[in-house]
Protein backbone atom coordinates (compact mmCIF):
# COMPACT_ATOMS: atom_id res chain seq x y z
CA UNK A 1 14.85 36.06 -71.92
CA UNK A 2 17.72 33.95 -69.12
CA UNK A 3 17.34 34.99 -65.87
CA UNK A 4 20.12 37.03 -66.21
CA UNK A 5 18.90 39.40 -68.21
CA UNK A 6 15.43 39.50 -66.38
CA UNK A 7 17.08 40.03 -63.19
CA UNK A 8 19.27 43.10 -64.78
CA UNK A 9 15.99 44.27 -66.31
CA UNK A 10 14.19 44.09 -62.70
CA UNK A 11 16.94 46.39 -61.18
CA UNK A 12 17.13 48.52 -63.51
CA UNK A 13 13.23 48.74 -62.93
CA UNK A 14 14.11 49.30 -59.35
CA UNK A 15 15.93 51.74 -59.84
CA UNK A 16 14.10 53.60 -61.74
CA UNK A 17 11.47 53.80 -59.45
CA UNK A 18 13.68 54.78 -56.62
CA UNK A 19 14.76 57.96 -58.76
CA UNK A 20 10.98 58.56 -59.18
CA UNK A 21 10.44 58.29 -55.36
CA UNK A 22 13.49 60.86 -54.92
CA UNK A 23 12.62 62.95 -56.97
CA UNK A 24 9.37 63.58 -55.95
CA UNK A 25 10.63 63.39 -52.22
CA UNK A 26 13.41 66.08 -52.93
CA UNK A 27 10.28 68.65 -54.67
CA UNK A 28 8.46 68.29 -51.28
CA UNK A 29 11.94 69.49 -49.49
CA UNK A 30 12.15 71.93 -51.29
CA UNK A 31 8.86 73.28 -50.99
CA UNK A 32 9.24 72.64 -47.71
CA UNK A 33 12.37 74.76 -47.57
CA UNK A 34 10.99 77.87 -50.02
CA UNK A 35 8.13 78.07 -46.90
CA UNK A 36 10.74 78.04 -44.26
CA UNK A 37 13.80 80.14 -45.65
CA UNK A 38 11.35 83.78 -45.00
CA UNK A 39 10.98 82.85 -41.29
CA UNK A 40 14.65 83.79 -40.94
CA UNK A 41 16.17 83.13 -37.48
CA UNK A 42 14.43 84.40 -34.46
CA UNK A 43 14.23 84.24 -30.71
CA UNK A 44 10.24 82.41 -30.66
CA UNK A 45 8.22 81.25 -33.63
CA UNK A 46 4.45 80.77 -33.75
CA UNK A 47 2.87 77.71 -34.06
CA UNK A 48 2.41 77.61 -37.70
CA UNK A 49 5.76 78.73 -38.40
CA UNK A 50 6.91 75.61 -36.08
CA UNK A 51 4.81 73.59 -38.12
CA UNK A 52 6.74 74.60 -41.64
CA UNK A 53 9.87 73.45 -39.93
CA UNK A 54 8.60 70.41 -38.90
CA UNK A 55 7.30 69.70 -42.00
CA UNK A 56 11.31 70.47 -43.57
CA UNK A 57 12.41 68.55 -41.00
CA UNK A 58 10.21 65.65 -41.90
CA UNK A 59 10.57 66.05 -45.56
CA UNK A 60 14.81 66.15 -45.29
CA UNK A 61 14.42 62.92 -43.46
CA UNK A 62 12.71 60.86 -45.60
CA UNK A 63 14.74 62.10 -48.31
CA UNK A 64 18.04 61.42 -46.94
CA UNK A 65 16.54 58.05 -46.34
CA UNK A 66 15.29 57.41 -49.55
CA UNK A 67 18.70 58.27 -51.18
CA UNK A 68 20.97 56.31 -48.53
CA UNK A 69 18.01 53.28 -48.23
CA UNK A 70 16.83 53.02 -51.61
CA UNK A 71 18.41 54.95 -54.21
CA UNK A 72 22.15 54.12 -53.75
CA UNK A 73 21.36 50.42 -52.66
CA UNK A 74 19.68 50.27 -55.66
CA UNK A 75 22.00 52.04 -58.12
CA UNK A 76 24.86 49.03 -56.48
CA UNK A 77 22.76 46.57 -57.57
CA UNK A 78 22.45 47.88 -61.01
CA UNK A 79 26.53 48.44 -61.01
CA UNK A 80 27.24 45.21 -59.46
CA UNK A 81 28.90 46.88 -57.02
CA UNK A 82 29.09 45.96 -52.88
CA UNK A 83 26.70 48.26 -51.17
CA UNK A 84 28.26 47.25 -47.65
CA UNK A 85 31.91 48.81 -48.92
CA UNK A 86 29.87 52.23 -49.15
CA UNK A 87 28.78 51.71 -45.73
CA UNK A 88 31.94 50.73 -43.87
CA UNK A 89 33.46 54.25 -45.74
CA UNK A 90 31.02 56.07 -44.83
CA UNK A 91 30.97 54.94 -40.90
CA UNK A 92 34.73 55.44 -40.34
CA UNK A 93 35.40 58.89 -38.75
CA UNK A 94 37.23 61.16 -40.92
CA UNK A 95 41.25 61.19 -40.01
CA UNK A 96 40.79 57.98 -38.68
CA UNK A 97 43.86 55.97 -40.42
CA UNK A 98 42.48 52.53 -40.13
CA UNK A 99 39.04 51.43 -38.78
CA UNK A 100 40.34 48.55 -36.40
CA UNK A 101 42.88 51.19 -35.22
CA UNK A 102 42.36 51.72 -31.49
CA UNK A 103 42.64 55.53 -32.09
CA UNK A 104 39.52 55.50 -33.67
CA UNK A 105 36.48 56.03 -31.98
């Protein structure tokens, strides 16, 4: 096998473990979520209800990071795509007509 192919082979390997890792992050959240979502919205919550949320909290956090850190840097490489173009887009304020315009923040 060239390197080529190995290296294709390795993403792809990557990648696949990244899914894994989200999927499994994203079944947490939302067990996390079907624990919170009966607490409704309230004035004070107890101390194990504060703990549920924390736990969503948590749980959203990692998962947002594990699609924007892993997964999609990952799915690039597979695509031979430019993860930094994703991440220029996705910093630029929306309405903002060019990033090096001084109207943008």
């Amino acid at each position: 096998m060239n390197s080529e192919a190995n290296r294709r082979r390795l993403q792809r390997a990557v990648l696949e473990e990244h899914v894994r890792l989200m999927e499994q992050s994203a079944a947490a959240l939302r067990h996390s979520l079907t624990k919170c979502v009966p607490l409704g919205l309230k004035g004070e919550y107890t101390l194990d209800e504060l703990d549920h949320f924390e736990a969503l909290s948590a749980r959203f956090a990692r998962t947002s990071d594990l699609y924007t850190q892993k997964l999609l840097k990952s799915l690039f490489m597979v695509l031979g795509e430019d993860a930094a173009i994703l991440i220029m887009a996705l910093s630029i304020p929306a309405g903002c007509p060019h990033p090096a315009s001084p109207s943008c923040p």
